[in-house]
Protein backbone atom coordinates (compact mmCIF):
# COMPACT_ATOMS: atom_id res chain seq x y z
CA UNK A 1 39.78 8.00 -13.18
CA UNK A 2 40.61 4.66 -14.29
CA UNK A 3 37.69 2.19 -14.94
CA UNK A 4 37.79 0.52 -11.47
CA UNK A 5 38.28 3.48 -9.41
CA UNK A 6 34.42 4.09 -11.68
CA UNK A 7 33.24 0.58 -10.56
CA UNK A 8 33.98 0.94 -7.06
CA UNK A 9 32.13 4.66 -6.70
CA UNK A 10 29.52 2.44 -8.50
CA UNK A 11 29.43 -0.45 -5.51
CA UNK A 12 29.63 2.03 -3.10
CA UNK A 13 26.56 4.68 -3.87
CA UNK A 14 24.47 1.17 -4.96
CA UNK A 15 25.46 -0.95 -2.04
CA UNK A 16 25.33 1.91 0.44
CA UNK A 17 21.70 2.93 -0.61
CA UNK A 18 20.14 -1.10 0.03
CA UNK A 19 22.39 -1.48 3.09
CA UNK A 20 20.63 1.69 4.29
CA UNK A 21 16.87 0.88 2.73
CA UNK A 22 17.48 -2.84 4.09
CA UNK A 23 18.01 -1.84 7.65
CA UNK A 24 15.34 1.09 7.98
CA UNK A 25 13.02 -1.98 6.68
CA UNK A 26 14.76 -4.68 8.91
CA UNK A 27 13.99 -2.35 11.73
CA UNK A 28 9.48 -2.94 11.00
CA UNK A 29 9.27 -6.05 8.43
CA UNK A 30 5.14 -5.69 9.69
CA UNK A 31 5.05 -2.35 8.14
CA UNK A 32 6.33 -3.74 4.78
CA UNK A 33 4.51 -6.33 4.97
CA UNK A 34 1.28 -4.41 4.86
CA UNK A 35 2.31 -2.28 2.17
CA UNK A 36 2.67 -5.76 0.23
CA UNK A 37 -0.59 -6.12 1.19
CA UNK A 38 -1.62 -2.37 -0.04
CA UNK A 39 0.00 -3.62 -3.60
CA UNK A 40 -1.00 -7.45 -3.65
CA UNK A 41 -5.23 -6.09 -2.98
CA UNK A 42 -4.46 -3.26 -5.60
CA UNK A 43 -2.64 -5.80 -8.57
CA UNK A 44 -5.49 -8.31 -7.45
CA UNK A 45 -8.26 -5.80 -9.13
CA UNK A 46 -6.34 -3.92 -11.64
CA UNK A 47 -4.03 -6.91 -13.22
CA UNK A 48 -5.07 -10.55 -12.14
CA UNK A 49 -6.99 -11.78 -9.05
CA UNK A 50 -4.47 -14.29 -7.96
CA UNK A 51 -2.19 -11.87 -6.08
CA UNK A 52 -4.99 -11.82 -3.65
CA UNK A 53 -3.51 -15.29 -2.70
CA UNK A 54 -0.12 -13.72 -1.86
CA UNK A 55 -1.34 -11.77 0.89
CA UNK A 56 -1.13 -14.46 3.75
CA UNK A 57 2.47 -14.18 2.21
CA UNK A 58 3.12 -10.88 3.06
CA UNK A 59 5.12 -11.51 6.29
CA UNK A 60 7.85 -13.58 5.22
CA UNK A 61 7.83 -11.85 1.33
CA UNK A 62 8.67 -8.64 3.47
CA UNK A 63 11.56 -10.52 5.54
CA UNK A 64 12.96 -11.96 2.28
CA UNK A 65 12.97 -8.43 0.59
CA UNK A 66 14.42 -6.73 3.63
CA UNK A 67 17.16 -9.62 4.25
CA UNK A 68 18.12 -9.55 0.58
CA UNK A 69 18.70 -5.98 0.01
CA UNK A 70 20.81 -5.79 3.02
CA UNK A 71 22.69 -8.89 2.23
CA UNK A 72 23.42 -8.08 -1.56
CA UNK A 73 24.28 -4.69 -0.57
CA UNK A 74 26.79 -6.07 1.59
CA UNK A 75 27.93 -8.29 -0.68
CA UNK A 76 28.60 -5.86 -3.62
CA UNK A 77 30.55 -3.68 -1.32
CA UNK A 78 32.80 -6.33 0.00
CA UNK A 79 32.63 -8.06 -3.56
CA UNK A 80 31.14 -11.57 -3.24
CA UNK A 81 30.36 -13.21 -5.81
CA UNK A 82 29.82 -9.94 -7.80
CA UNK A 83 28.31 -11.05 -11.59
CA UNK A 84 25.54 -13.35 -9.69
CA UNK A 85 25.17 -10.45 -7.24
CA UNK A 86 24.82 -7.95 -10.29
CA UNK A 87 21.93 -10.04 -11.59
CA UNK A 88 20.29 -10.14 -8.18
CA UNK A 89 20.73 -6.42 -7.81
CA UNK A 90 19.36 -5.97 -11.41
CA UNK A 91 16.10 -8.26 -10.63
CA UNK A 92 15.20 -6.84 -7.27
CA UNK A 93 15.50 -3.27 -8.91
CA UNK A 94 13.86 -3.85 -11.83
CA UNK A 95 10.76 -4.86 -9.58
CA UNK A 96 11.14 -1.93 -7.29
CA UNK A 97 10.94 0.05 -10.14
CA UNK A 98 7.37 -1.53 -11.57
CA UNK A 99 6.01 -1.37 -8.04
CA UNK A 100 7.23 2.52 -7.90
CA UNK A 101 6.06 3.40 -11.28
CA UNK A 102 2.56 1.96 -10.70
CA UNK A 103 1.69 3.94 -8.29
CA UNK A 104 3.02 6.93 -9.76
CA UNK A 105 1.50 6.81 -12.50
CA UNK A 106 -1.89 5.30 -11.37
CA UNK A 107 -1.59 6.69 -8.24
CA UNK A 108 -2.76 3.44 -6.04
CA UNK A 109 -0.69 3.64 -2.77
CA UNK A 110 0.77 6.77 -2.54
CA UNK A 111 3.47 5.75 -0.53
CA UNK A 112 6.39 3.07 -1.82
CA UNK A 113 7.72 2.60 1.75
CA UNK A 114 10.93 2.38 0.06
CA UNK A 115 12.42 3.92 3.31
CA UNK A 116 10.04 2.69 5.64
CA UNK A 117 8.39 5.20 7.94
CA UNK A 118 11.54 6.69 8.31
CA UNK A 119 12.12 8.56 5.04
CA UNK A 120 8.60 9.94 3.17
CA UNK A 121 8.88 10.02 -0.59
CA UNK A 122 6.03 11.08 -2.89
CA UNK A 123 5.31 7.96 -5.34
CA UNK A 124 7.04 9.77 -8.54
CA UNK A 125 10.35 10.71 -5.87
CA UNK A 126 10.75 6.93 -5.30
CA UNK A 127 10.33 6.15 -8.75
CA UNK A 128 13.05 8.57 -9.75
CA UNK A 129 15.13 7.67 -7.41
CA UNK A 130 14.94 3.91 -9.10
CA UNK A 131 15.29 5.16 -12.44
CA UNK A 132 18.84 6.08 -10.84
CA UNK A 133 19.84 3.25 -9.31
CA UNK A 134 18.60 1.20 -12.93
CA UNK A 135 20.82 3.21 -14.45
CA UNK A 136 23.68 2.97 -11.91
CA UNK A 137 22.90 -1.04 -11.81
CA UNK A 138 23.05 -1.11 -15.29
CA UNK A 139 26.29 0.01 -15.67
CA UNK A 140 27.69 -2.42 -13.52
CA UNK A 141 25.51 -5.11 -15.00
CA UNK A 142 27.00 -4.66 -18.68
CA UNK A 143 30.70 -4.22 -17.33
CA UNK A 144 30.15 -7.06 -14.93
CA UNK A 145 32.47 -9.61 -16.47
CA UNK A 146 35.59 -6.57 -15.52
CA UNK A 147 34.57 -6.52 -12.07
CA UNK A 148 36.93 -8.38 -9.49
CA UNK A 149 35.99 -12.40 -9.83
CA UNK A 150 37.69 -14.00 -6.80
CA UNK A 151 35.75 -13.39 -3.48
CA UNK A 152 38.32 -13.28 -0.85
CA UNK A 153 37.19 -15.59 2.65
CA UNK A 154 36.89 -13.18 4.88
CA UNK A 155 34.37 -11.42 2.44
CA UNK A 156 32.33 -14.95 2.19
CA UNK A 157 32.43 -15.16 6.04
CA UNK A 158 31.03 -11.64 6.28
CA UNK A 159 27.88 -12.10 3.86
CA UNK A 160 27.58 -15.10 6.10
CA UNK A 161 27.50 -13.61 8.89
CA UNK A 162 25.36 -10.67 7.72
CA UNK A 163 22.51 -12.78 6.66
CA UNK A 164 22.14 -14.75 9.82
CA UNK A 165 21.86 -11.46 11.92
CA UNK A 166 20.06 -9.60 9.67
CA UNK A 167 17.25 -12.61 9.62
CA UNK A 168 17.96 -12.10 13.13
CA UNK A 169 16.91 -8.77 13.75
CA UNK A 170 13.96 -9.22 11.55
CA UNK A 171 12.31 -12.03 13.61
CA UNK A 172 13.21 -10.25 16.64
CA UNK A 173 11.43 -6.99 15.14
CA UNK A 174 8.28 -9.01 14.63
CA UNK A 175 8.19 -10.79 17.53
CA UNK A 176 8.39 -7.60 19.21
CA UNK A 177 8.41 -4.02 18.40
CA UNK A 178 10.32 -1.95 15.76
CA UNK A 179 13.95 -1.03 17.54
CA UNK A 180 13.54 2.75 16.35
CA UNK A 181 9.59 4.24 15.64
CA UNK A 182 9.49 6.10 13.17
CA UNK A 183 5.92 7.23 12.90
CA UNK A 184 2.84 9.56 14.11
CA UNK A 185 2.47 7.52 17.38
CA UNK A 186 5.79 7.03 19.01
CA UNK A 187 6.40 7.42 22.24
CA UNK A 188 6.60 10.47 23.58
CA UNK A 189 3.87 11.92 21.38
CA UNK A 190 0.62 14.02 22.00
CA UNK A 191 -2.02 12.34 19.47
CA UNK A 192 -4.41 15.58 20.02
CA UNK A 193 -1.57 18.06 19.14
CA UNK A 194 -0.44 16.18 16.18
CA UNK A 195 -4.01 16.38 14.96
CA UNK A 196 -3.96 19.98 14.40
CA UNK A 197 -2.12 21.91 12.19
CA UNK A 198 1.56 23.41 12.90
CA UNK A 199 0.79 26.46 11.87
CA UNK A 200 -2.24 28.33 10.05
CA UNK A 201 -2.92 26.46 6.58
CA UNK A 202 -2.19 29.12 4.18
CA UNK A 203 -4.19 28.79 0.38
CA UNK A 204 -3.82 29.84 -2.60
CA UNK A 205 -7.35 30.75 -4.27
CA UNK A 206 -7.07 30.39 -8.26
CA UNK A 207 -10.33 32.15 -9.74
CA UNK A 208 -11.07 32.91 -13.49
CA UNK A 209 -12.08 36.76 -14.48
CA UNK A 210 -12.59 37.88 -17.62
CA UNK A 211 -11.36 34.68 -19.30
CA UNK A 212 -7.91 34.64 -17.44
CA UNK A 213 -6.20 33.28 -14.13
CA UNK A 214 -6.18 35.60 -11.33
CA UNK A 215 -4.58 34.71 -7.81
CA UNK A 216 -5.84 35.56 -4.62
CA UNK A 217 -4.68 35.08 -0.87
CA UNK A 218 -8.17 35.14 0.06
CA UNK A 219 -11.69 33.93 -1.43
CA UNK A 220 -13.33 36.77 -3.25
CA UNK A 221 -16.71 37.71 -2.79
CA UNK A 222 -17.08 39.11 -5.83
CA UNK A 223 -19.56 36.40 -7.72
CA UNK A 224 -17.96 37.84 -11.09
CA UNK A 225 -15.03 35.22 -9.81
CA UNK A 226 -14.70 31.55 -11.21
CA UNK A 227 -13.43 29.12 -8.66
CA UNK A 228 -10.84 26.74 -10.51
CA UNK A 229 -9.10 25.30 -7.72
CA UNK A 230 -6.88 26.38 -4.46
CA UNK A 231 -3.54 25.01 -3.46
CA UNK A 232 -1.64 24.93 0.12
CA UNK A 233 1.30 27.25 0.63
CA UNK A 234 2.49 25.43 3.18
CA UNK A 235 1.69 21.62 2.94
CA UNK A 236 4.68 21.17 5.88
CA UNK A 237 1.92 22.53 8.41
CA UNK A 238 -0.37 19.92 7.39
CA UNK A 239 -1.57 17.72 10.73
CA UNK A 240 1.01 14.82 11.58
CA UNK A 241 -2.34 12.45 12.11
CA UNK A 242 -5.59 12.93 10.14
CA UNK A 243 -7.53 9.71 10.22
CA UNK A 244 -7.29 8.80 14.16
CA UNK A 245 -10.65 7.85 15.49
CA UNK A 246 -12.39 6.02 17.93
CA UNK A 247 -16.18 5.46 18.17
CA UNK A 248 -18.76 3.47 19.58
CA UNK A 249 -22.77 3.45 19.32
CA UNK A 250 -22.40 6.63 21.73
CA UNK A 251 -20.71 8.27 18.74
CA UNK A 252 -16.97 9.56 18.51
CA UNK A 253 -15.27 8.37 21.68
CA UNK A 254 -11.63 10.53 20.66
CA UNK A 255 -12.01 12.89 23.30
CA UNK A 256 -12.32 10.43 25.48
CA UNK A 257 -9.53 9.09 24.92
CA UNK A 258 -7.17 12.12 25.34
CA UNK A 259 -8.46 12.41 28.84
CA UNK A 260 -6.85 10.92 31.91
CA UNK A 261 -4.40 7.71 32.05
CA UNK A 262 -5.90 4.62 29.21
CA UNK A 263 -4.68 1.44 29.19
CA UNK A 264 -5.43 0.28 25.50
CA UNK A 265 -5.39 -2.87 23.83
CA UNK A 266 -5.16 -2.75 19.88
CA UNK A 267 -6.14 -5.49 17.40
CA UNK A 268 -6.30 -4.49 13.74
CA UNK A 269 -7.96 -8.20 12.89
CA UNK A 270 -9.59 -9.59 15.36
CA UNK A 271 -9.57 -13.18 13.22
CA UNK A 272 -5.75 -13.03 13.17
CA UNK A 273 -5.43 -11.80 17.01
CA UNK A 274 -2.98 -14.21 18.59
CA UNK A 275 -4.25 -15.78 21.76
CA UNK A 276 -0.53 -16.41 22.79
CA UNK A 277 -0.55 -14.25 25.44
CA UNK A 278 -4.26 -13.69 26.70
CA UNK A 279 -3.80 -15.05 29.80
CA UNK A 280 -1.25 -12.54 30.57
CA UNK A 281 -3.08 -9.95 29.29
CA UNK A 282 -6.11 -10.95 31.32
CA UNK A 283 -4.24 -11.20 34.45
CA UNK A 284 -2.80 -7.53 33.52
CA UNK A 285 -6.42 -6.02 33.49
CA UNK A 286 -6.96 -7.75 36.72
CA UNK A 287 -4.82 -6.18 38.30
CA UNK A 288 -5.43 -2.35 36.78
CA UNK A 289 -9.24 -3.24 38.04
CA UNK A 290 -9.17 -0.59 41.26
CA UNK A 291 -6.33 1.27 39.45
CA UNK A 292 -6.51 5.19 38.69
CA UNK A 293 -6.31 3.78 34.89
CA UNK A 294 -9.49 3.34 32.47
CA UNK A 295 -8.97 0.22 30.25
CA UNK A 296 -9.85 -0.33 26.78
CA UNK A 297 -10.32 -2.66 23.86
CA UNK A 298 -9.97 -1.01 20.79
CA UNK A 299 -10.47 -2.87 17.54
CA UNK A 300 -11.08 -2.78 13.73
CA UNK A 301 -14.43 -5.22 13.80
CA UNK A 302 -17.94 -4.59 15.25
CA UNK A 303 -19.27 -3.49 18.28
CA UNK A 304 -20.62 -6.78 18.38
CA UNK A 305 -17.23 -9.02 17.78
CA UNK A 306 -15.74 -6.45 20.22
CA UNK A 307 -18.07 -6.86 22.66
CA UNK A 308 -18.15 -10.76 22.26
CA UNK A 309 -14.46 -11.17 22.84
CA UNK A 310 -14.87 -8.97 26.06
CA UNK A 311 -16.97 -11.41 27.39
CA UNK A 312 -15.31 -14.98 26.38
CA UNK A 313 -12.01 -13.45 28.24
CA UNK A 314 -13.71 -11.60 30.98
CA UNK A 315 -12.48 -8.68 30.73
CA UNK A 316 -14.36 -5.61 32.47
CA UNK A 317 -13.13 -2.84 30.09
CA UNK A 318 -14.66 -0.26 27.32
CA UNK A 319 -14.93 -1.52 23.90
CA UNK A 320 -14.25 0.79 21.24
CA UNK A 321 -14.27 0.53 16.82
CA UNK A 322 -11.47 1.42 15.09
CA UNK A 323 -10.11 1.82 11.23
CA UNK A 324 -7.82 -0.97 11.21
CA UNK A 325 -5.26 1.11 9.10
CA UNK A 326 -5.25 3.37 11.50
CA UNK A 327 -4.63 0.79 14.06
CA UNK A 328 -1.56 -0.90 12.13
CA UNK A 329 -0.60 2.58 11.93
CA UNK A 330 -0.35 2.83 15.57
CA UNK A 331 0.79 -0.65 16.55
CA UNK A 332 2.74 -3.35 15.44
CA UNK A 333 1.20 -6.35 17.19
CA UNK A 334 -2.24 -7.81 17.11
CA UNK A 335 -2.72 -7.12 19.96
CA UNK A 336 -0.49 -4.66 21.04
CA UNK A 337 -1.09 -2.36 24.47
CA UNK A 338 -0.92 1.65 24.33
CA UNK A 339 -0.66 3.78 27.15
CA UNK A 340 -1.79 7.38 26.31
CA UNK A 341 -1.73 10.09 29.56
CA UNK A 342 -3.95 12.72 28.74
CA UNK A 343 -3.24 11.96 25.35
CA UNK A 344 0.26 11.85 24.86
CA UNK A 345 1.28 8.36 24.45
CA UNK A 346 4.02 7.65 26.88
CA UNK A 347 4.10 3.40 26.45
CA UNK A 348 3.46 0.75 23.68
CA UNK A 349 4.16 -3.01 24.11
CA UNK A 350 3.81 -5.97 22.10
CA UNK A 351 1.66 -9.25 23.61
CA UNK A 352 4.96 -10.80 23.44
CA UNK A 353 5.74 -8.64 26.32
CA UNK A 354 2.87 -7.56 28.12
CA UNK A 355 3.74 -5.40 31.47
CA UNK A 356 3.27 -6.01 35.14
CA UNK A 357 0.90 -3.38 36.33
CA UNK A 358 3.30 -1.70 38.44
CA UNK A 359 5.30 -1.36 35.24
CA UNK A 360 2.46 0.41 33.91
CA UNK A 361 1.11 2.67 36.65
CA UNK A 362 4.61 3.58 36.93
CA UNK A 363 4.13 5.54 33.79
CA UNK A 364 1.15 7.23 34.20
């Protein structure tokens, strides 16, 4: 294999891989852009507290990261400009790789979202996997005076072109939904079922007798046993959604929720809940009034806040608290509108694009 034939295996597995991570990411910027957050509140405490000022950043840090791997993928596989695209490679993985080691290694968020919600890696997985590309990178970086220098027109155009609708599909993302859902709440999905496990949990029980390990498919009764620690068989089986709750000074209101046809609005902030579209939404719950549909408000905030923005719009619905992870978990928007039928979530729309009623009965 002569040494180009090597270069060009190079561009492809490198380029391929942030083409691909790009556009998984292009497809929920949002969701990036709170696990900037997740790292920004985490460096704030452990390193200095001025990252703390990047998080009203996060948005459009996420659409530059997202844009950029997508575009410099693009352009090392169609060769633009490919020693300055080396170096931007080299940066952008150099800081993947910090971000990837330190959780690893300190375990502070557990997942990278390298791959979005599309792709689950454990936090030392991701960081292998950049060790890899460094290395591929690097190779490329030190041999990057032998790699082609002229960028042909048609490539220039491409990048060009790639850029613009890349940016595109990010704003549109944002302003809407994500094209493809990837996670624990998409449509189609029974919350309730994916809160119990796929199959029985199966442990492991390691005990100490006698001053060695014994294992044990079941907890002994035997008090001459030394509990040191059990592990799951079969982690797979694990619940799909563990932290999904809803509660109000009644107590745990989840049960509720899985019964019968809810319309529910979502706000993970309720100081950063756009007011855009309120009038629509208001004229929405209007309607649903006399409807065979129970409406909600469901928010990360007091009962208080909750109830107080109830009242300033009007609304005649439930209020109910929230985790607001959970909530970004489930929705995209603040606020965003869920329609679960007996628990199974068969709609989700962004303010942007709030339903007619008959849209939404429709459903149920």
């Amino acid at each position: 294999m002569n040494k180009q034939a090597f270069f060009w295996i190079l561009r492809l597995l490198v380029g391929g891989l942030f083409v691909f991570s790009g556009l998984i990411k292009i497809n929920d910027p949002v969701g990036t852009a709170i696990k900037l957050e997740e790292y920004f509140d985490v460096f704030s405490n452990d390193i200095a507290p001025f990252f703390h000022l990047l998080k009203p950043y996060a948005l459009p840090l996420s659409v530059f990261l997202v844009v950029s791997e997508v575009v410099l993928g693009i352009m090392l596989l169609i060769g633009v400009r490919l020693k300055e695209t080396v170096w931007a490679l080299a940066s952008m993985i150099l800081f993947f790789t910090f971000l990837t080691f330190y959780s690893a290694y300190f375990n502070k968020v557990t997942d990278c979202g390298c791959f979005g919600d599309a792709i689950k890696l454990t936090p030392w997985e991701s960081f292998y996997k950049d060790i890899i590309l460094l290395v591929l990178i690097s190779f490329l970086f030190i041999f990057r005076k032998d790699l082609p220098q002229k960028t042909p027109k048609w490539a220039t155009y491409t990048a060009g072109a790639s850029l613009v609708l890349s940016l595109g599909l990010a704003v549109y993302a944002i302003q809407n939904l994500p094209f493809i859902d990837f996670r624990a709440y998409k449509i189609g999905v029974s919350i309730p079922v994916n809160m119990q496990p796929s199959a029985p949990l199966v442990y492991t029980y390691v005990m100490k007798k006698g001053g060695e390990l014994v294992y044990l498919d079941q907890y002994p009764t035997d008090e001459s046993y030394e509990f040191v620690e059990m592990t799951l068989n079969n982690p797979e089986a694990l619940p799909k959604i563990s932290d999904f709750a809803a509660w109000n000074a009644e107590g745990d209101q989840a049960e509720y929720l899985f019964q019968g046809n809810k319309v529910i609005l979502l706000s993970s902030n309720l100081s950063k809940m756009s007011n855009a579209n309120l009038a629509g939404l208001t004229q929405l719950f209007t309607s649903l009034e006399k409807a065979p549909v129970e409406l909600i408000f469901m928010a990360a905030a007091t009962q208080e806040e909750i109830d107080a923005v109830i009242a300033k719009n009007g609304w005649k619905i439930k209020g109910l608290q929230a985790d607001a992870t959970v909530v970004k978990t489930i929705m995209r928007a603040n606020p965003g509108i869920m329609l679960l039928k007996d628990g199974v979530v068969v709609g989700k729309y962004h303010h942007n694009n709030t339903p007619e009623a008959l849209a939404v009965l429709d459903l149920f």
